[in-house]
Protein backbone atom coordinates (compact mmCIF):
# COMPACT_ATOMS: atom_id res chain seq x y z
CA UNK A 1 0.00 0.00 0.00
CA UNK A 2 1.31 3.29 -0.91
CA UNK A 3 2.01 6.63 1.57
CA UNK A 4 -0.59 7.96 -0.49
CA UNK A 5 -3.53 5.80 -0.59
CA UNK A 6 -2.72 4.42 3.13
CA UNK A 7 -3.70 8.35 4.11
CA UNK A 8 -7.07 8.25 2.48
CA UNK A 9 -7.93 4.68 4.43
CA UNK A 10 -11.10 5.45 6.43
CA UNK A 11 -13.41 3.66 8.21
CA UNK A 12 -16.96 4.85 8.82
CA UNK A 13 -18.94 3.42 11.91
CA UNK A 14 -22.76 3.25 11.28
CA UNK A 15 -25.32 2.82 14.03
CA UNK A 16 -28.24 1.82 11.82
CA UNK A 17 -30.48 0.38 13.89
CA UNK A 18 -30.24 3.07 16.27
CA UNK A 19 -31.08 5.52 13.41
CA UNK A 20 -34.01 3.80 12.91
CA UNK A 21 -35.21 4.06 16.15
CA UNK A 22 -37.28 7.03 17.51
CA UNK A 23 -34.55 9.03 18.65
CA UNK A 24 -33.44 9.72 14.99
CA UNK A 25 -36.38 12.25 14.58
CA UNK A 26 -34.83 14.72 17.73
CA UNK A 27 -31.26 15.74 17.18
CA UNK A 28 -30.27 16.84 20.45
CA UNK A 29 -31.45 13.35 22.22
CA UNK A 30 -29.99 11.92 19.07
CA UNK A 31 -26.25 13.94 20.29
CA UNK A 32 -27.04 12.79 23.71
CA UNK A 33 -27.38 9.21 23.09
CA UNK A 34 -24.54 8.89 20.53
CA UNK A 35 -21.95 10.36 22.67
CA UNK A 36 -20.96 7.02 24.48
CA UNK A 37 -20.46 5.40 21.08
CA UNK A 38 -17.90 8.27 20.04
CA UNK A 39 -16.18 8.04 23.62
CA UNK A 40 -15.76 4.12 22.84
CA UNK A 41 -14.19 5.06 19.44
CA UNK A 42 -12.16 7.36 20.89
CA UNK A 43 -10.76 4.71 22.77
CA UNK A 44 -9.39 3.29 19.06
CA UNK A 45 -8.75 6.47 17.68
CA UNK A 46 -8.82 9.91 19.35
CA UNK A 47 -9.02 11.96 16.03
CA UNK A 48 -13.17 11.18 15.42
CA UNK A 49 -15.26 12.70 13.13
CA UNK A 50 -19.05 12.97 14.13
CA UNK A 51 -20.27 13.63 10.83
CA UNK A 52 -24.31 13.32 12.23
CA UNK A 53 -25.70 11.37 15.26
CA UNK A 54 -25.33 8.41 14.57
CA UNK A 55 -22.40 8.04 12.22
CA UNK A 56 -18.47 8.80 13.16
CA UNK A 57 -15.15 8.35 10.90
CA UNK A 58 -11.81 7.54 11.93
CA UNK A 59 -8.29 7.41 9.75
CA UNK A 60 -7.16 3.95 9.80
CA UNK A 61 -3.84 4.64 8.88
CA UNK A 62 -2.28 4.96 12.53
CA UNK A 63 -4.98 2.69 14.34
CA UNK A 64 -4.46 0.05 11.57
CA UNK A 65 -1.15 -0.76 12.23
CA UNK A 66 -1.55 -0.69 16.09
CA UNK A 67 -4.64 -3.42 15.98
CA UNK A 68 -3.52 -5.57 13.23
CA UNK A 69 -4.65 -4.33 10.40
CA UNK A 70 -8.36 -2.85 8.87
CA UNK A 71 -10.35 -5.88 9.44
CA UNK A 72 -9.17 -6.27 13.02
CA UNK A 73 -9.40 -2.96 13.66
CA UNK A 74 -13.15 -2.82 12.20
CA UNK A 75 -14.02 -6.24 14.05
CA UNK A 76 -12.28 -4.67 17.40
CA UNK A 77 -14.49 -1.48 17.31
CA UNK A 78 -17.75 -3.31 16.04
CA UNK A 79 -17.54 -5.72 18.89
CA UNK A 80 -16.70 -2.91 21.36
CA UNK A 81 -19.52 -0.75 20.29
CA UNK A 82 -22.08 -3.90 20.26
CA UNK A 83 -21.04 -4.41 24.28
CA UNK A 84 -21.94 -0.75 24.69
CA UNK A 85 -25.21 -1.96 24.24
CA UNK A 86 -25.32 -0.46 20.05
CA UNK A 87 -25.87 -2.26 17.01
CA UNK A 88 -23.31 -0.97 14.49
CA UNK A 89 -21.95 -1.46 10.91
CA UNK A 90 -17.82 -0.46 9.93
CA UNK A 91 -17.59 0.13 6.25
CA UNK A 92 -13.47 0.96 5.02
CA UNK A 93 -12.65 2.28 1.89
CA UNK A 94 -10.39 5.54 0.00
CA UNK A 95 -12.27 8.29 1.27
CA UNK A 96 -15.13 9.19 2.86
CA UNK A 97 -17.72 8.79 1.04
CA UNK A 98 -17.12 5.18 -0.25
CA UNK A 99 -16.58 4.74 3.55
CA UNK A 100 -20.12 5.47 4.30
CA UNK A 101 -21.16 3.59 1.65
CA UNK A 102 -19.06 0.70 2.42
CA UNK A 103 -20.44 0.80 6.07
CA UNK A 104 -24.29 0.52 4.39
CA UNK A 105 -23.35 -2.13 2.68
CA UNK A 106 -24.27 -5.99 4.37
CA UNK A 107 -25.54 -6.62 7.61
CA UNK A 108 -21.95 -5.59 9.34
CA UNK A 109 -20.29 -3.55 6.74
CA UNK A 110 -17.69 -4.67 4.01
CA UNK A 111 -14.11 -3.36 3.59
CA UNK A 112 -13.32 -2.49 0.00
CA UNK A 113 -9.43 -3.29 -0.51
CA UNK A 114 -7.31 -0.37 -0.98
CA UNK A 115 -7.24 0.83 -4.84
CA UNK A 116 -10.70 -1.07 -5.44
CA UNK A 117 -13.06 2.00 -4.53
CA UNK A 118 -13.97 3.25 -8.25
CA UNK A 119 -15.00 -0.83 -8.62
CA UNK A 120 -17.04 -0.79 -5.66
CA UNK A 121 -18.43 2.29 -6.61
CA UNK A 122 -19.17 1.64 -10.54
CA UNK A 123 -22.34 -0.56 -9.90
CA UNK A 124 -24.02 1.67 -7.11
CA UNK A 125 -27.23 4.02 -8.64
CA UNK A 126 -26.52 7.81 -8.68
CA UNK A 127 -28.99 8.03 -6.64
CA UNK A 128 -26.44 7.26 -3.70
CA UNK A 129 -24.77 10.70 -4.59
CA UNK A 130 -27.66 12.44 -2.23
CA UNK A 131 -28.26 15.77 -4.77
CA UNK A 132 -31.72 15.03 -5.21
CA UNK A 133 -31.79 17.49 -8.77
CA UNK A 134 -28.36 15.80 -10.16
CA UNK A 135 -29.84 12.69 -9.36
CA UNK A 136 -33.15 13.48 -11.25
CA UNK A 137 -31.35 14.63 -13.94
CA UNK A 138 -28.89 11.86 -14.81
CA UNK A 139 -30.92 8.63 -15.06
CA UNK A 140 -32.82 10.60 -18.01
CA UNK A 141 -29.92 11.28 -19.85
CA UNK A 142 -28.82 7.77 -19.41
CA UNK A 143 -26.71 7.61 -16.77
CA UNK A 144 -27.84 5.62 -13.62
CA UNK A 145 -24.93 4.41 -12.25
CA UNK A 146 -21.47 5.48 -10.49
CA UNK A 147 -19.61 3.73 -13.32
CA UNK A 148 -21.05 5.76 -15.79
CA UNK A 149 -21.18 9.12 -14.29
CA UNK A 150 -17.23 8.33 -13.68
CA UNK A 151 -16.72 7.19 -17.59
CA UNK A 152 -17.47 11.09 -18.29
CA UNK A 153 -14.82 13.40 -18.87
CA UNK A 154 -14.61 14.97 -15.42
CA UNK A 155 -14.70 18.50 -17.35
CA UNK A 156 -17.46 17.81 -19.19
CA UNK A 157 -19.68 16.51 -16.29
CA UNK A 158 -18.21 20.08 -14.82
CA UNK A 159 -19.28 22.07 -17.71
CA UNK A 160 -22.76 20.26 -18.63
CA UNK A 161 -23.36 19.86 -14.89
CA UNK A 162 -21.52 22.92 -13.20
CA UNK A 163 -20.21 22.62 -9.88
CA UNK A 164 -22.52 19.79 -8.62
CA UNK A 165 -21.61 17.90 -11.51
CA UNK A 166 -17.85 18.08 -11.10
CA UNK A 167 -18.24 17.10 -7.27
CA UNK A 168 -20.25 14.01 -8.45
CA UNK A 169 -17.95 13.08 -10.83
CA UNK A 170 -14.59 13.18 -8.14
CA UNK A 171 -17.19 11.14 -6.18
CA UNK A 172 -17.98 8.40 -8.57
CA UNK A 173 -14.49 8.10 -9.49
CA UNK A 174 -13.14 7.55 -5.64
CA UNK A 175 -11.91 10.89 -4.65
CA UNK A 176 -13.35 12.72 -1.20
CA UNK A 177 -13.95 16.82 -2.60
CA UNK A 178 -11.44 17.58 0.75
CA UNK A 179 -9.28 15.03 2.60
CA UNK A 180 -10.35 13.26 5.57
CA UNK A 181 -6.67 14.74 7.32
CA UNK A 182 -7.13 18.22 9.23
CA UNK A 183 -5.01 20.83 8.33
CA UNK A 184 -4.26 23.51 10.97
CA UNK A 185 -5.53 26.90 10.32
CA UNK A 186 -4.60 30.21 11.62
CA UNK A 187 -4.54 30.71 15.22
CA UNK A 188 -7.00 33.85 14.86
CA UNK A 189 -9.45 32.28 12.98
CA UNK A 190 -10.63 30.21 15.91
CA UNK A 191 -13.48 32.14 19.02
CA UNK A 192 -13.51 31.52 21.74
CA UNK A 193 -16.28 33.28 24.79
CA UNK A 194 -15.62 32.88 29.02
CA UNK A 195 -18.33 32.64 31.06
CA UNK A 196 -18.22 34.28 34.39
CA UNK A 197 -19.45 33.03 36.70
CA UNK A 198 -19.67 29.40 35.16
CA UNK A 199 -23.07 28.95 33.20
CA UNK A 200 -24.94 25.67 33.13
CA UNK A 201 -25.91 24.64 29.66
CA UNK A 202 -28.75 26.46 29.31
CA UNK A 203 -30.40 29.01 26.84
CA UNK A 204 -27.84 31.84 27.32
CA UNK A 205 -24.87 29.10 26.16
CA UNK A 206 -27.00 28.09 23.50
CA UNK A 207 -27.36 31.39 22.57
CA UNK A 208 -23.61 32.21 22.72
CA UNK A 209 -22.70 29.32 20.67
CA UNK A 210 -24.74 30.32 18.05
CA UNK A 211 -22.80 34.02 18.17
CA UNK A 212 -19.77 32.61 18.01
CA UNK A 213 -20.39 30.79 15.12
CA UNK A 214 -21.22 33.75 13.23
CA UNK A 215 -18.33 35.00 14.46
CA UNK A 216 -16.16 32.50 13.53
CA UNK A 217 -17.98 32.12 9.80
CA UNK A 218 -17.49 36.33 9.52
CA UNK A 219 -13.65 35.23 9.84
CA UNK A 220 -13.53 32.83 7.28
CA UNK A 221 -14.92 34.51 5.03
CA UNK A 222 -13.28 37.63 5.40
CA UNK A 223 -10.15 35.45 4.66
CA UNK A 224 -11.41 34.30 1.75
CA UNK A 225 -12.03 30.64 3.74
CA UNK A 226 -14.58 27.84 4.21
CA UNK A 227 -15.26 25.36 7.04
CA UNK A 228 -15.89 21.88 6.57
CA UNK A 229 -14.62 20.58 9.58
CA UNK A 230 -15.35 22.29 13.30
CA UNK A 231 -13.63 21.35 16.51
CA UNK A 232 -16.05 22.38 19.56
CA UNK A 233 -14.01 22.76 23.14
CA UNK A 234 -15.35 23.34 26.60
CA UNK A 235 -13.55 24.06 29.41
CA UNK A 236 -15.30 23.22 32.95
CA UNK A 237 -15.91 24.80 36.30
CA UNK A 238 -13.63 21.03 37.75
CA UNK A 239 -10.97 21.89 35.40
CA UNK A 240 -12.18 19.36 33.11
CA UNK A 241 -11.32 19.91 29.30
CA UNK A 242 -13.42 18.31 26.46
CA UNK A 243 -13.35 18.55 22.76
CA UNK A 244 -15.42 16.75 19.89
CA UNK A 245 -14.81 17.42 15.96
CA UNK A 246 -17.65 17.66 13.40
CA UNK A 247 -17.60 17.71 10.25
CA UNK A 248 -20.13 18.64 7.11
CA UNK A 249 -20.37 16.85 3.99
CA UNK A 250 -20.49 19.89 2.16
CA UNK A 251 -19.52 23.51 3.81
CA UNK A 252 -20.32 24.32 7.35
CA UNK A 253 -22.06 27.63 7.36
CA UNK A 254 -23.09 29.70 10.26
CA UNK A 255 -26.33 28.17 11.38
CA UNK A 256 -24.29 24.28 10.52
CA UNK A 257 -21.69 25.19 13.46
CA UNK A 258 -24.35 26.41 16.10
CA UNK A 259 -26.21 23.76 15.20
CA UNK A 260 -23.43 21.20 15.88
CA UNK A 261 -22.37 22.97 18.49
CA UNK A 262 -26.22 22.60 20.60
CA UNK A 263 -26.04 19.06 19.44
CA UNK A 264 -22.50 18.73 21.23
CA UNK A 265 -23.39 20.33 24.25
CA UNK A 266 -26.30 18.80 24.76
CA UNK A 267 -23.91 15.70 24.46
CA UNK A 268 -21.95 16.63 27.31
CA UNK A 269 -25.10 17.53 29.94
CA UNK A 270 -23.74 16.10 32.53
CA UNK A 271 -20.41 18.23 32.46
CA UNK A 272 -19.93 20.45 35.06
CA UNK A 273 -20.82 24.77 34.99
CA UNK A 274 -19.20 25.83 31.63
CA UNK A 275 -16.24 28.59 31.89
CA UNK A 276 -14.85 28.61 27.99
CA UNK A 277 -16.56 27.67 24.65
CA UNK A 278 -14.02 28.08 21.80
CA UNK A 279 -14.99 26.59 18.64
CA UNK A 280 -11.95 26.19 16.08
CA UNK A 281 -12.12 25.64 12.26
CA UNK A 282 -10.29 22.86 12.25
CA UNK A 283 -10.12 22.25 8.36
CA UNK A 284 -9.98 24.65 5.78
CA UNK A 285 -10.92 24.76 1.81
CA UNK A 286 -10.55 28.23 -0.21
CA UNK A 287 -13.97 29.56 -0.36
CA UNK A 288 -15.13 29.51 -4.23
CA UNK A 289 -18.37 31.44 -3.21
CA UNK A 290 -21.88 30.36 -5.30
CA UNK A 291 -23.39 31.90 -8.22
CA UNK A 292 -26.22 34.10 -7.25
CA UNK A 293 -29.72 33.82 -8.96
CA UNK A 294 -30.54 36.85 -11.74
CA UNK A 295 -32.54 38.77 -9.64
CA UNK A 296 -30.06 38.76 -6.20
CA UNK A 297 -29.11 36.37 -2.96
CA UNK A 298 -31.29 34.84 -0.31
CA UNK A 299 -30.39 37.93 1.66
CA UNK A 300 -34.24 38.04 3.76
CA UNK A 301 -33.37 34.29 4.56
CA UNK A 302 -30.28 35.34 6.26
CA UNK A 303 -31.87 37.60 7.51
CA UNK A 304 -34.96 35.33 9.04
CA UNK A 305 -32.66 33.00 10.72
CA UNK A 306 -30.96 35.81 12.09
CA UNK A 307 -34.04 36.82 13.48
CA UNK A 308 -34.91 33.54 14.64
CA UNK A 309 -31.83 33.03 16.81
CA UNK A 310 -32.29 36.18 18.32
CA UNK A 311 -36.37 35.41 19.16
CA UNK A 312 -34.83 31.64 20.47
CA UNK A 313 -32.43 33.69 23.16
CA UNK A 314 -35.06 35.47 24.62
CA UNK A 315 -37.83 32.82 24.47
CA UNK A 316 -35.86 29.16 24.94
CA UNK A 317 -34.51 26.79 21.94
CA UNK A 318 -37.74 25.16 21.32
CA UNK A 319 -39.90 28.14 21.53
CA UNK A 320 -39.25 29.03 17.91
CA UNK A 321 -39.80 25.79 15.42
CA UNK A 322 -39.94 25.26 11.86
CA UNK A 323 -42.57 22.68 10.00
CA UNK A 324 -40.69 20.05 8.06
CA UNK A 325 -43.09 17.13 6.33
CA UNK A 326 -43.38 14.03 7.73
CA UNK A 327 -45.04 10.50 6.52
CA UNK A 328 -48.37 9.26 7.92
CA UNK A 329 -52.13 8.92 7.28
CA UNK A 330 -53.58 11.42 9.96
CA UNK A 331 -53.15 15.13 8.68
CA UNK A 332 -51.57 15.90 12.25
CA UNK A 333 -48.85 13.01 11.73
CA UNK A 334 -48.01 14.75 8.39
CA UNK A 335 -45.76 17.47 9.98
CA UNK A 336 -42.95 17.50 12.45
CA UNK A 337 -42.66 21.12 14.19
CA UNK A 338 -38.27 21.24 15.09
CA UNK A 339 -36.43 23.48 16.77
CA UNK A 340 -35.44 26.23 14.49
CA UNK A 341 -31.39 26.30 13.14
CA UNK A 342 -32.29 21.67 14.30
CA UNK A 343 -32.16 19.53 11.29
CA UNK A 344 -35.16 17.29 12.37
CA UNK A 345 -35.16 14.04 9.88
CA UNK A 346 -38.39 12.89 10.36
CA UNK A 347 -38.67 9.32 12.02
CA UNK A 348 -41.73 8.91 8.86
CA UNK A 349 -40.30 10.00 5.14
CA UNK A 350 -42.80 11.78 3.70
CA UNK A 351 -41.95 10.30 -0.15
CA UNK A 352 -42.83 6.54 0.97
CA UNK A 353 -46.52 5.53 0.10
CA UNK A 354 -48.83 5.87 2.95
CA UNK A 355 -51.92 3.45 2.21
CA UNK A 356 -55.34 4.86 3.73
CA UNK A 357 -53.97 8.80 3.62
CA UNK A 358 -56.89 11.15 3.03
CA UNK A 359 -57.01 12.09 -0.89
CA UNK A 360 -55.73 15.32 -2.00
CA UNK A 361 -56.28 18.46 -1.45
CA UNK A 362 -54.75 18.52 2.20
CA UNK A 363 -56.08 20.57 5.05
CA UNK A 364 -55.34 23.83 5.98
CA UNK A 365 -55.74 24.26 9.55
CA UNK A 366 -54.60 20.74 12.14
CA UNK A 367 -55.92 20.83 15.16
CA UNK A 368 -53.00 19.61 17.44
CA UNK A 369 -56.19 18.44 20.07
CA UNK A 370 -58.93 17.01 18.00
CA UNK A 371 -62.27 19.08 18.32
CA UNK A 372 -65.28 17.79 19.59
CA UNK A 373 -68.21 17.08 17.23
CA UNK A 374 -71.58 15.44 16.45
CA UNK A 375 -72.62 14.43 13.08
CA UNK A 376 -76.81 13.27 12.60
CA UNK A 377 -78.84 12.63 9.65
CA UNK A 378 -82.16 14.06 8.72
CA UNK A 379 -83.99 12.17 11.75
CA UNK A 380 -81.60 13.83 14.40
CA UNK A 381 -79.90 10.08 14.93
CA UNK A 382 -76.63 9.99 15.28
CA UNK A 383 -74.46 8.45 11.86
CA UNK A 384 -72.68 5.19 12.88
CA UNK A 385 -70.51 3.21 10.48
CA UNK A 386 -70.79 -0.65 10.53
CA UNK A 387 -67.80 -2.72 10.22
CA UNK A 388 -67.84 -3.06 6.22
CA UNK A 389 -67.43 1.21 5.96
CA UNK A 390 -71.29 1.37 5.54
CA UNK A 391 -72.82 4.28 7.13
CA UNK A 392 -76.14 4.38 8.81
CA UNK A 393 -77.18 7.09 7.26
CA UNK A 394 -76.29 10.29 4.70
CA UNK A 395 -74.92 12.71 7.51
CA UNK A 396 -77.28 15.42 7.14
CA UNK A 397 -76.01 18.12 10.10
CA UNK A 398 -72.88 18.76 12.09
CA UNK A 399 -72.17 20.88 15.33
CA UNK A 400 -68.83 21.49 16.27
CA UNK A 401 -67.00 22.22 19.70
CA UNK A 402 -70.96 22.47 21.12
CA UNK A 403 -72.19 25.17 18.64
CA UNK A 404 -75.05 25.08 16.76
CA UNK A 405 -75.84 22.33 14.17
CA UNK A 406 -75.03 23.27 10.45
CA UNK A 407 -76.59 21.73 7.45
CA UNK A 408 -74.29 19.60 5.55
CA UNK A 409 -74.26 20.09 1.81
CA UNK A 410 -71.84 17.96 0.62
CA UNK A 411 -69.55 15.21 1.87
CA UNK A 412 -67.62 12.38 0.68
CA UNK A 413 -66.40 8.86 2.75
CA UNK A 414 -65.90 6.94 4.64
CA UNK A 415 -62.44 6.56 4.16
CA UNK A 416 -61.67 3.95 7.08
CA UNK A 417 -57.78 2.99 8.58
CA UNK A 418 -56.64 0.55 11.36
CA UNK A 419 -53.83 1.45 12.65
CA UNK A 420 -51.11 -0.26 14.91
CA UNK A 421 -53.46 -3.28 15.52
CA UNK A 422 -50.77 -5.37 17.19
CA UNK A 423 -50.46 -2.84 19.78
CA UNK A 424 -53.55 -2.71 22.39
CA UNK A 425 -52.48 0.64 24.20
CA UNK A 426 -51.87 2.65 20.57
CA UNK A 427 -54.01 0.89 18.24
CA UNK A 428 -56.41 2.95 16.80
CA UNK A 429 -59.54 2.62 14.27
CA UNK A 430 -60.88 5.84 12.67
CA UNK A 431 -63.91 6.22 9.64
CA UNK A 432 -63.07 9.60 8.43
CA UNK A 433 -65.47 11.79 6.41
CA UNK A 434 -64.99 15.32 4.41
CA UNK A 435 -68.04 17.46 5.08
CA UNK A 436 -69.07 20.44 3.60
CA UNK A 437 -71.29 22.73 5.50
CA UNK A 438 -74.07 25.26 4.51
CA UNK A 439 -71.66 28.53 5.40
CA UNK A 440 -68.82 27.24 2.66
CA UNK A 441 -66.77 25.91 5.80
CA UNK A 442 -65.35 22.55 4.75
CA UNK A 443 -64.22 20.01 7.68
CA UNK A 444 -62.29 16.76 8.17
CA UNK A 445 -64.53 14.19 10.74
CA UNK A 446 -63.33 10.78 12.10
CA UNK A 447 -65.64 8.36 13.97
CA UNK A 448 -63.27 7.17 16.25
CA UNK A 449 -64.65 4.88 19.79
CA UNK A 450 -68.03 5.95 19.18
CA UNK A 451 -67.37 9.72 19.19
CA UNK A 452 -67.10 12.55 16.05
CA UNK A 453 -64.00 14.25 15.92
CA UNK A 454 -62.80 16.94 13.73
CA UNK A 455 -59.27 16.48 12.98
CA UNK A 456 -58.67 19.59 10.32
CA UNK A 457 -60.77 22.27 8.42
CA UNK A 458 -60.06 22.89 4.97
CA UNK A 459 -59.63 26.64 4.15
């Protein structure tokens, strides 16, 4: 093995069960609970790269040679992990990104042999590439794998493609954009704030964080620099000293670093009163800046998230959220309120089918707590539904939240769904209707243990 490729070797540890589970849709608990699995690869390897929760990279060059080689070392830190009490995968490969690849690959992981990456690449689908309008884009011009993305000229994929295009192309070929090795910057690029007396991690450190990483980006970029790796370092009231890299698959702006950075601390929770938070740029790239649309930059979203952070201080972290969309069949499951600046993968992707989901047009308004109702027919009888989705009758008036009874003019269902069956304490059955009521108001009902519901209105 060569100087060269032995410095590229690196092995990427997957917890995938664990990102299946429900912690993966809160990234703070997410931070929390990985933190013992990057303390027991630490033990292996203190240079660690927590690229998310839930995934961590390590150079294998120097731990390699210490533990036998790269299949001891990945059986070593598998097994170690897995008595931690954390189902894991170890993928090894030149560069990252075939790493993490390499890790989703079998039930534990494979390890690609050094100089074999562009073969282990070559069958993969572009889709693998994760730039969902690239990835659109290719498989209609005929190119759906790795291997044939990487048989293209790397300038022309640059010039047809543009930036995006020449990334992809390094990537199908077996090159990492940036190498995996940090490279020290400048001593006064890195912030640092001291807290006096020594604050608990709270809202006012939260808040600091995220001012030093505007800080810290107003730096870089006055040097003409870009972050895509970020160490975080806390000193404690017990004299106690801890540090944890992160790093971004792309570039780490502003809002990326806080973010890591509330992830991290909320990590470290138990540490004692904080006295320093210094957050150092750890790797550096030359910033190439981005082309800006005809008609200007995103300059009011800058300026919204500015805003935001500055609302969060004053009000608490999860006083200010953001809706992202969710899987589900309920109209409530549908979206997942986060924490603003939090990336909040929902535990349900909305782009998988979701049998028994309400037909389009979606609801405007959700009620979080569904409202009270009561829908009759013409006879002032309550309408049931039997157990084939036949009503009793055409529902004929509805009175919400106790108010007077409207005439229903229109309506459409039953649309019925069983949900969670197996499971007696969350198992649910629901016959949901669409009414339509004399005053143009338009309303979502469920029959749900014998009682009307309305879940949404439609505005």
């Amino acid at each position: 093995m060569t100087g060269q490729a032995a410095s590229r070797r690196v092995l990427v540890l997957r917890c995938a069960d664990w990102l299946d589970s429900d912690r993966a849709g809160d990234d703070n608990a997410a931070a929390r609970a990985f933190e013992p699995v990057v303390a027991i690869v630490g033990e292996f390897c203190p240079q660690v790269e927590v690229l998310r929760p839930g995934i961590c990279a390590i150079g294998t060059r120097g731990p390699a040679r210490y533990f036998g080689g790269e299949a001891e070392l990945a059986r070593k830190l598998t097994e170690a992990v897995g008595r931690g009490g954390f189902a894991c995968q170890a993928g090894v490969a030149d560069g990252l990104f075939a790493a993490g690849l390499a890790a989703r690959a079998g039930p534990t992981g494979v390890l690609v042999p050094p100089g074999e990456t562009p073969e282990f690449l070559a069958g993969l689908p572009v889709g693998v590439l994760g730039m969902p309008e690239l990835c659109e884009l290719l498989p209609r011009l005929g190119i759906e794998t790795l291997g044939q993305l990487a048989a293209l000229p790397s300038a022309e994929a640059a010039s047809r493609f543009g930036p995006p295009g020449k990334l992809a192309s390094r990537l199908a070929r077996g090159l990492d954009p940036r190498p995996l090795i940090a490279r020290r910057p400048a001593a006064d690029l890195s912030v640092q704030l001291e807290f006096d007396p020594p604050a608990g991690q709270s809202e006012p450190v939260i808040f600091a964080a995220k001012a030093l990483a505007d800080q810290m980006h107003d730096r870089l970029a006055a040097a003409g620099l870009a972050c895509v790796r970020v160490q975080v370092q806390v000193r404690c009231a017990d004299g106690q000293e801890l540090s944890r890299l992160w790093r971004h698959d792309g570039l780490l702006s502003a809002l990326a670093v806080a973010e890591r950075v509330c992830w991290q601390l909320d990590g470290w929770r138990g540490a004692a009163g904080i006295t320093l938070l210094r957050l150092v740029p750890d790797q550096l790239v030359r910033a190439t800046g981005r082309q800006l649309a005809l008609w200007g930059d995103s300059v009011p979203s800058d300026r919204v998230a500015r805003a935001a952070i500055r609302v969060q201080a004053m009000l608490g972290h999860d006083r200010v959220t953001r809706p992202v969309l969710a899987g589900g069949r309920r109209p409530a499951e549908q979206v997942l309120l986060v924490p603003f600046g939090d990336a909040g993968v929902p535990q349900r992707p909305a782009d998988r089918p979701w049998p028994d989901q309400i037909p389009a047009p979606a609801p405007a308004t959700v009620f979080g707590v569904p409202l009270a109702a009561s829908v009759t027919d013409d006879s002032g009888n309550e309408v049931t539904v039997t157990g084939r989705a036949q009503p009793s009758a055409p529902p004929a008036w509805l009175a919400v939240a106790g108010r007077p009874a409207r005439a229903v003019t229109a309506w459409a269902g039953p649309w019925p769904v069983t949900q969670r069956w197996w499971d007696p304490r969350h198992a649910r059955r629901q016959a949901r209707f669409q009414l339509v009521t004399q005053d143009g108001a338009a309303w979502l009902a469920a029959l749900q243990d014998g009682r009307w519901l309305i879940e949404a209105r439609y505005d």
